[in-house]
Protein backbone atom coordinates (compact mmCIF):
# COMPACT_ATOMS: atom_id res chain seq x y z
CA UNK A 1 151.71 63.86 85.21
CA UNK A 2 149.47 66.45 83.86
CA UNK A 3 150.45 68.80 80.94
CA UNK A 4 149.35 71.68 80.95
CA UNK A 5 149.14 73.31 77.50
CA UNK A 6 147.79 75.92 75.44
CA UNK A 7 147.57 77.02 71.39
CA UNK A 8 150.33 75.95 69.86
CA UNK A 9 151.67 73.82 66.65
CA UNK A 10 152.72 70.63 66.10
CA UNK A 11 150.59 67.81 64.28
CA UNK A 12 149.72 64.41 66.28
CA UNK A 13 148.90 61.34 65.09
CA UNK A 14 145.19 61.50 65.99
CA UNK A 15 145.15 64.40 62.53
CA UNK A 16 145.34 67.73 65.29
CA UNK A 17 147.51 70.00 65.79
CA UNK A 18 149.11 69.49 69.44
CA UNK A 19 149.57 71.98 71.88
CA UNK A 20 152.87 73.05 73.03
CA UNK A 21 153.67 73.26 77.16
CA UNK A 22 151.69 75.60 78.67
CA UNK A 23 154.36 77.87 80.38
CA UNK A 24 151.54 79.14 83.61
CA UNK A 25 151.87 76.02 85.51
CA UNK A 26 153.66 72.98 86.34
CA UNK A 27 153.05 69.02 85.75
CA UNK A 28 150.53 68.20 88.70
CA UNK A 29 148.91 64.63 89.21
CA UNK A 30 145.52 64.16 88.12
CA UNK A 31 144.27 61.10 90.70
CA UNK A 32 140.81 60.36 92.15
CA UNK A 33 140.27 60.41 96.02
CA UNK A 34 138.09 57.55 97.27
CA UNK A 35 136.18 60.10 99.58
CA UNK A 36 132.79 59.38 102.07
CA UNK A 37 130.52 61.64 103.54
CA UNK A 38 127.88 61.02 106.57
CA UNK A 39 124.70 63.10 105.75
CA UNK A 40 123.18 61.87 108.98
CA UNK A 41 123.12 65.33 110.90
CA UNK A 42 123.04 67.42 107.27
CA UNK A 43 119.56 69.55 107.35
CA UNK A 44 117.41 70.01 104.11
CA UNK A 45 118.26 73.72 104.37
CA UNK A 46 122.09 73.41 105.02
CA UNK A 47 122.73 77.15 104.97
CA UNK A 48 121.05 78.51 107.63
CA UNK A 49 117.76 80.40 106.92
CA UNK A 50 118.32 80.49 103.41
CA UNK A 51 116.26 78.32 101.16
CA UNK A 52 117.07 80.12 97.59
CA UNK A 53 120.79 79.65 98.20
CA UNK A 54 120.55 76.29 99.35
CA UNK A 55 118.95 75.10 96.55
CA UNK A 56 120.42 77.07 93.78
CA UNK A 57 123.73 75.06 95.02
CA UNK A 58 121.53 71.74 95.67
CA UNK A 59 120.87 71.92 91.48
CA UNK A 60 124.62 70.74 91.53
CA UNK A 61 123.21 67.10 93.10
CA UNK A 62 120.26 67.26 89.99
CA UNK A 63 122.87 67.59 87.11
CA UNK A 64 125.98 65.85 87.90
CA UNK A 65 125.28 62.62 89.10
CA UNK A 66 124.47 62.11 85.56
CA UNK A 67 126.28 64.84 83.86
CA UNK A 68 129.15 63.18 85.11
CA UNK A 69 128.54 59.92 83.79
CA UNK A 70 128.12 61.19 81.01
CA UNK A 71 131.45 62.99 80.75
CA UNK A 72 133.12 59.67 81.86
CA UNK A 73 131.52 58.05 78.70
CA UNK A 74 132.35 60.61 76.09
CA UNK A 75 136.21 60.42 77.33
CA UNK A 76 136.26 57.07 77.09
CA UNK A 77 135.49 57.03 73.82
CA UNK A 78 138.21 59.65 72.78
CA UNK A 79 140.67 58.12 74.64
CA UNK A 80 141.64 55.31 71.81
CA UNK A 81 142.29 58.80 69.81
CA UNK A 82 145.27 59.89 72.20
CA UNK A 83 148.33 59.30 71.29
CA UNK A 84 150.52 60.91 74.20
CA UNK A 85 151.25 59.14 77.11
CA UNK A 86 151.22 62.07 79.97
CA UNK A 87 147.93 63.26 78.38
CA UNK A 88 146.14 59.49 78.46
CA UNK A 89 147.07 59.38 81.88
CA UNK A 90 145.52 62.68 83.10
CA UNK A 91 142.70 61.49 80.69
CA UNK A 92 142.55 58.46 82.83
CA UNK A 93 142.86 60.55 85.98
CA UNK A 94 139.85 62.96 85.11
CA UNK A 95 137.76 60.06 84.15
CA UNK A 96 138.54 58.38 87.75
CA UNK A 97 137.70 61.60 89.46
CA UNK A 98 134.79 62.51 87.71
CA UNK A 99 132.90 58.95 88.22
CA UNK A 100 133.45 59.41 92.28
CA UNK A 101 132.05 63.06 91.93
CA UNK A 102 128.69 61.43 90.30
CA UNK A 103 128.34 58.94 92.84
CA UNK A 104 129.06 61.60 96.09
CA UNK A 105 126.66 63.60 94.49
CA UNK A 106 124.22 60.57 93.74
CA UNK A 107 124.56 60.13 97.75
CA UNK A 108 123.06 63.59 98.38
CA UNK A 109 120.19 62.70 96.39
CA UNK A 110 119.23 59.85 98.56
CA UNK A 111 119.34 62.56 101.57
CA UNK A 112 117.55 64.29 99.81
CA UNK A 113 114.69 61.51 99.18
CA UNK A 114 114.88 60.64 102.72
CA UNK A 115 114.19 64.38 103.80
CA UNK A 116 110.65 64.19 101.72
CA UNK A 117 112.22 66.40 98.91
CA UNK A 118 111.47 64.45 95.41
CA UNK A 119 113.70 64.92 92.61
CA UNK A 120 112.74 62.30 89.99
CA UNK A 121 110.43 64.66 88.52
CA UNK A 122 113.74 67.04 87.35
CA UNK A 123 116.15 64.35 86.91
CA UNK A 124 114.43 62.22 84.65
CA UNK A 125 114.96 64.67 82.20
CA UNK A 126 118.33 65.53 82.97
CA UNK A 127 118.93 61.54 82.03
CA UNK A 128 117.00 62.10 78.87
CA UNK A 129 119.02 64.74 78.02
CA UNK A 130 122.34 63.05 78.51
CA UNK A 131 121.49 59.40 77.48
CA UNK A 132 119.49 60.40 74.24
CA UNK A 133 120.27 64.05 72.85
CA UNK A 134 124.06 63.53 73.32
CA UNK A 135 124.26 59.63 73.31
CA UNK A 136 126.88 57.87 71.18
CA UNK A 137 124.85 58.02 67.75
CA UNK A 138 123.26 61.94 67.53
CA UNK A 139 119.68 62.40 67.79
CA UNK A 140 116.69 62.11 65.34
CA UNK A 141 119.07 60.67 62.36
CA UNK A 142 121.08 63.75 61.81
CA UNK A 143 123.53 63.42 59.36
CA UNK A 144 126.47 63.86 61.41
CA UNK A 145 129.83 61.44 61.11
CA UNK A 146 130.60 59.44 64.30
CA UNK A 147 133.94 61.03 63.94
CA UNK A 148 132.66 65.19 63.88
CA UNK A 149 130.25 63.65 67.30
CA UNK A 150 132.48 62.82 69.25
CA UNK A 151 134.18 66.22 68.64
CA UNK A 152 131.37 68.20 69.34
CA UNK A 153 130.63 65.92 72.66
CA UNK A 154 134.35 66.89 73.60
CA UNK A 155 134.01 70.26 72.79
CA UNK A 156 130.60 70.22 74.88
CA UNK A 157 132.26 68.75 77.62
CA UNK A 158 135.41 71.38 77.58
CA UNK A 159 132.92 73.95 77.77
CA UNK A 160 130.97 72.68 81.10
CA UNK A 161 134.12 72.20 82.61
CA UNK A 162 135.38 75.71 81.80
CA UNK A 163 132.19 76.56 84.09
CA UNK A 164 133.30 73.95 86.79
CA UNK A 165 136.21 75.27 86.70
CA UNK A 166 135.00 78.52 87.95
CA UNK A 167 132.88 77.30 90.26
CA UNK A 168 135.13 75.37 92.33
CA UNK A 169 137.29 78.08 92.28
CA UNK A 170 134.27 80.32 93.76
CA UNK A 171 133.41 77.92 96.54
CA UNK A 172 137.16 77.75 98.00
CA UNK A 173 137.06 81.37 98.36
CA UNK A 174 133.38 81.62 99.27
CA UNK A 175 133.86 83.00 102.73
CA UNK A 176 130.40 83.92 103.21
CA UNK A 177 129.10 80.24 103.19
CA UNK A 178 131.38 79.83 106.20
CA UNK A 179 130.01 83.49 107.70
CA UNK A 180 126.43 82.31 107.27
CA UNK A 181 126.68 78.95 109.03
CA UNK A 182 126.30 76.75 106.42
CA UNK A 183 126.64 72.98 107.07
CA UNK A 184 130.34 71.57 107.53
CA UNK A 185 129.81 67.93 105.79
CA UNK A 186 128.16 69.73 102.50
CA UNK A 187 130.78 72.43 102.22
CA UNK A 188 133.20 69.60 102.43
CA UNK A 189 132.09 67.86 99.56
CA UNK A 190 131.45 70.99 97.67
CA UNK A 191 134.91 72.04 98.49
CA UNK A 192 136.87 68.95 97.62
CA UNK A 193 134.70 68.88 94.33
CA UNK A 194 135.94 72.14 93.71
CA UNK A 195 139.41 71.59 94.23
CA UNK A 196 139.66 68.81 91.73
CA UNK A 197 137.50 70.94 89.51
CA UNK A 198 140.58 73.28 89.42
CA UNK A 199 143.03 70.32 89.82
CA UNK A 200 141.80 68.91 86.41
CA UNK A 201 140.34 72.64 84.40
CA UNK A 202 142.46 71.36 81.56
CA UNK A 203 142.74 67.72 80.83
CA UNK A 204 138.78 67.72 78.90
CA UNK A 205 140.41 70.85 76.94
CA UNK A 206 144.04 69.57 76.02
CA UNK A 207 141.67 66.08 74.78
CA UNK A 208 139.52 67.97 72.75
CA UNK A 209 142.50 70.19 70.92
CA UNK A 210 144.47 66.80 70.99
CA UNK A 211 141.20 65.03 68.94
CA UNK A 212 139.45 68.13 67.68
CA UNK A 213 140.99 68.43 64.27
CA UNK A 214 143.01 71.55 63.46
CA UNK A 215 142.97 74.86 62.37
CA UNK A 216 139.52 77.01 62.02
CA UNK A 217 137.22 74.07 61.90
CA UNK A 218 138.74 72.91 65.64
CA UNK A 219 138.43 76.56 66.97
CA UNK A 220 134.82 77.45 65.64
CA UNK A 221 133.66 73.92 66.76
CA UNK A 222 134.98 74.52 70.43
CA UNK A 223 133.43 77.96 70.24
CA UNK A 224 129.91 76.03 69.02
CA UNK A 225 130.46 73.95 72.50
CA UNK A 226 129.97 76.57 74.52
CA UNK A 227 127.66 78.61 72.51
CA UNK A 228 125.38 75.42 73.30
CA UNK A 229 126.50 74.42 77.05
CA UNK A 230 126.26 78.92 78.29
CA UNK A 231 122.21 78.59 77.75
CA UNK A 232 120.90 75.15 78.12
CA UNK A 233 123.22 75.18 81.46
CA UNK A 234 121.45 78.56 82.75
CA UNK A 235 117.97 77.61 82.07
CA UNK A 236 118.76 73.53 83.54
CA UNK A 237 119.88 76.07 86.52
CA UNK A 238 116.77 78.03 87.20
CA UNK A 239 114.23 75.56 86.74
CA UNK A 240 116.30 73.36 88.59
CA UNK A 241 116.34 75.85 91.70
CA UNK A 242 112.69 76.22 90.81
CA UNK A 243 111.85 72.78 91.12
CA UNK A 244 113.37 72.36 94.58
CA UNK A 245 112.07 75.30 96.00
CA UNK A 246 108.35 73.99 94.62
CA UNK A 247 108.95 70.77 96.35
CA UNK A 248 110.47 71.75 99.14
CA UNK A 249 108.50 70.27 102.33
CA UNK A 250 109.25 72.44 104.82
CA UNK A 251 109.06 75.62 102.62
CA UNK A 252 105.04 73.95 101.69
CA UNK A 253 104.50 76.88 99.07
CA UNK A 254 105.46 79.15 100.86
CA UNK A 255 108.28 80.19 98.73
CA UNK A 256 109.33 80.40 95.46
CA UNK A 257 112.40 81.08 93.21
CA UNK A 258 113.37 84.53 92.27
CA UNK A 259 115.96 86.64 90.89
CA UNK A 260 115.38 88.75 93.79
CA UNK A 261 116.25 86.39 96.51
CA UNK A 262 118.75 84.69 94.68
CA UNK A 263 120.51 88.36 94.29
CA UNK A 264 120.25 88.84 97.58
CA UNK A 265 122.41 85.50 97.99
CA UNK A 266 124.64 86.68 95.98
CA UNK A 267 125.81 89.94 97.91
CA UNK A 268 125.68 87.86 100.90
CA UNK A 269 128.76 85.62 99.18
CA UNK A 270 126.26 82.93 99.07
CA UNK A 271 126.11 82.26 95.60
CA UNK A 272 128.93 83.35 92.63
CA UNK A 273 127.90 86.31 91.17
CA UNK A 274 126.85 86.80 88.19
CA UNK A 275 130.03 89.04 86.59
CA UNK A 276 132.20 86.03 87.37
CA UNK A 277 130.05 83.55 85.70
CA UNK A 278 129.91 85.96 82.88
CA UNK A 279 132.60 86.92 82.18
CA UNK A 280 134.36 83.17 81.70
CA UNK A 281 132.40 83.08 78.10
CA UNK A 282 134.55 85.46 76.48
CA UNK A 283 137.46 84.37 78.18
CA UNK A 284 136.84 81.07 76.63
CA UNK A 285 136.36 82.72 73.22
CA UNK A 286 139.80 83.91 72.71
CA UNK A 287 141.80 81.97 70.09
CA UNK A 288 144.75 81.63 72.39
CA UNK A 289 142.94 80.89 75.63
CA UNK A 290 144.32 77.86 77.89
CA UNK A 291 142.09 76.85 80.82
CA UNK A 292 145.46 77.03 83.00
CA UNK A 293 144.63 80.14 83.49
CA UNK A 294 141.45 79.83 85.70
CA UNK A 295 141.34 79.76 89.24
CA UNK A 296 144.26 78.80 91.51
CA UNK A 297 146.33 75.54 91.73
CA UNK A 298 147.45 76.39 94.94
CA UNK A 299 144.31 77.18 96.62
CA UNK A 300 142.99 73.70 95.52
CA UNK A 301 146.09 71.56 96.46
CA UNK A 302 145.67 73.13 100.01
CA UNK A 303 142.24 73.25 100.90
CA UNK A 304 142.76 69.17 99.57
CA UNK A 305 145.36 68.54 102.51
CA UNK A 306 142.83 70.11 104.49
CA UNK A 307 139.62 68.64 103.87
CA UNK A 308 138.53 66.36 106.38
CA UNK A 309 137.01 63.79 103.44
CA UNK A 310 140.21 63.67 101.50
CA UNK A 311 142.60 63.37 104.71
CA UNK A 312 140.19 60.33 105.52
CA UNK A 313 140.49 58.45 102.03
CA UNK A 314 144.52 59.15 102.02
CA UNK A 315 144.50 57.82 105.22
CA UNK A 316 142.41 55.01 104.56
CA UNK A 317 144.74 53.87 101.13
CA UNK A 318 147.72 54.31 103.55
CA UNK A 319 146.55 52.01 105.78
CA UNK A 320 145.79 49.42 102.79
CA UNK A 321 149.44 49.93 101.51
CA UNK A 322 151.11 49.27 104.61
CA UNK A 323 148.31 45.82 105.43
């Protein structure tokens, strides 16, 4: 069961100080859901008449396929650190759900490919990025301990997932994706990705106080995380959108990306705005913040008994329990 935590004292055996319950929400199972999506029918612009939007969502498909590999790889290195037993099992959990987001997402990429719309040319540096600059030793010989690494790659990876966490929380209540048209089997995936986004906002945050050290040094090192993660992730972002729009077949050069149309997006409820992706920096920045706080439990856990992909894979592992 999940604990949900926040700043608090209390030394564990891993050297940190441990967090004590987190009074906003209740224990809540972290568990992956073995979902499947059918692209066949899925157009390259998936939101009607809207090519910016579309692809300022598709950079999602560029970044996480290996993003959240990565992730999966950096936990499971922490996770001889932990030392409680509810917390090593929503590790477990976030690790299980994050590897089935990178291979969903993996799955749009081949749609992608087979709709003419190349993306090797972007993602081979989004692999670079993740297999060599934040690898398991740190890059060009810096003289960094293993130990004060693998904080930093925790704190790097509680900082992105403050940002998922947002995000998913966006796309449940993104009403104007459903207004505009915008393809059923795609919001389906972005929606149940978003709902264990908020599901799990605080399991990469509650390992990296539970592993992070203590004191100043833990808090100014989980600041450093997203001082790093706000900027590379907004340019990765744009050129990202860039790139797609570029490439895009049917657009031919037509098109490119701007500020301008993607603004536009936004006050159609198209795309988060800006304020709200904003604004979770300095949120993040106070001493006694808990990621608990983002977003809404509830309105993941029932779009989730909703969604037509996770109703199928709890279905399906019903049927294998009862065979």
């Amino acid at each position: 069961m999940t604990r949900r935590t926040g700043a608090g004292s209390g030394t564990d055996a891993a050297g940190g100080d441990r967090p004590e319950p987190h009074p906003l929400a209740d224990p809540y199972p972290i568990a992956p859901r073995r979902v499947a999506f059918d692209w066949g029918t899925t157009p390259l612009h998936w939101i009607p008449g809207e090519p910016t939007a579309t692809h300022v969502i598709n950079v999602l498909h560029l970044l996480l396929p290996a993003g959240e590999r990565w992730f999966v790889k950096v936990l499971r290195e922490g996770l001889p650190l932990v030392t409680d037993p509810e917390l090593r099992k929503d590790v477990e959990g976030f690790m299980g759900q994050e590897a089935t987001h990178s291979v969903q997402h993996a799955y749009v990429l081949d749609h992608l490919a087979e709709q003419r719309l190349p993306t090797d040319g972007f993602t081979t540096y989004v692999d670079l990025l993740f297999d060599r600059l934040l690898g398991e030793t740190p890059p060009f010989g810096a003289p960094v301990t293993a130990q004060e690494w693998l904080r930093f790659r925790l704190s790097v990876v509680a900082a992105v997932e403050q940002f998922t966490a947002v995000l998913g929380d966006w796309v449940l209540r993104a009403e104007g994706l459903d207004r505009a048209g915008a393809d059923g089997v795609m919001l389906d995936l972005l929606r149940w990705h978003g709902a264990e986004e908020v599901e799990h906002r605080s399991v990469a945050f509650d390992l990296y106080q539970h592993c992070g050290g203590s004191g100043l040094p833990r808090y100014a090192r989980r600041i450093e995380g997203m001082v790093v993660v706000a900027p590379v992730l907004a340019w990765l972002w744009m050129w990202g959108a860039a790139y797609l729009m570029r490439n895009d077949p049917e657009l031919a050069g037509r098109a490119r990306y701007s500020l301008r149309a993607h603004n536009r997006a936004v006050a159609r409820g198209l795309l988060p705005p800006w304020r709200e992706l904003g604004t979770a920096i300095p949120r993040y920045f106070r001493r006694s913040y808990h990621p608990s706080q983002e977003g809404s439990l509830r309105r993941a856990v029932e779009y989730l008994a909703a969604s037509p992909a996770a109703r199928a894979a709890a279905g399906a592992v019903g049927r294998a329990a009862m065979s």
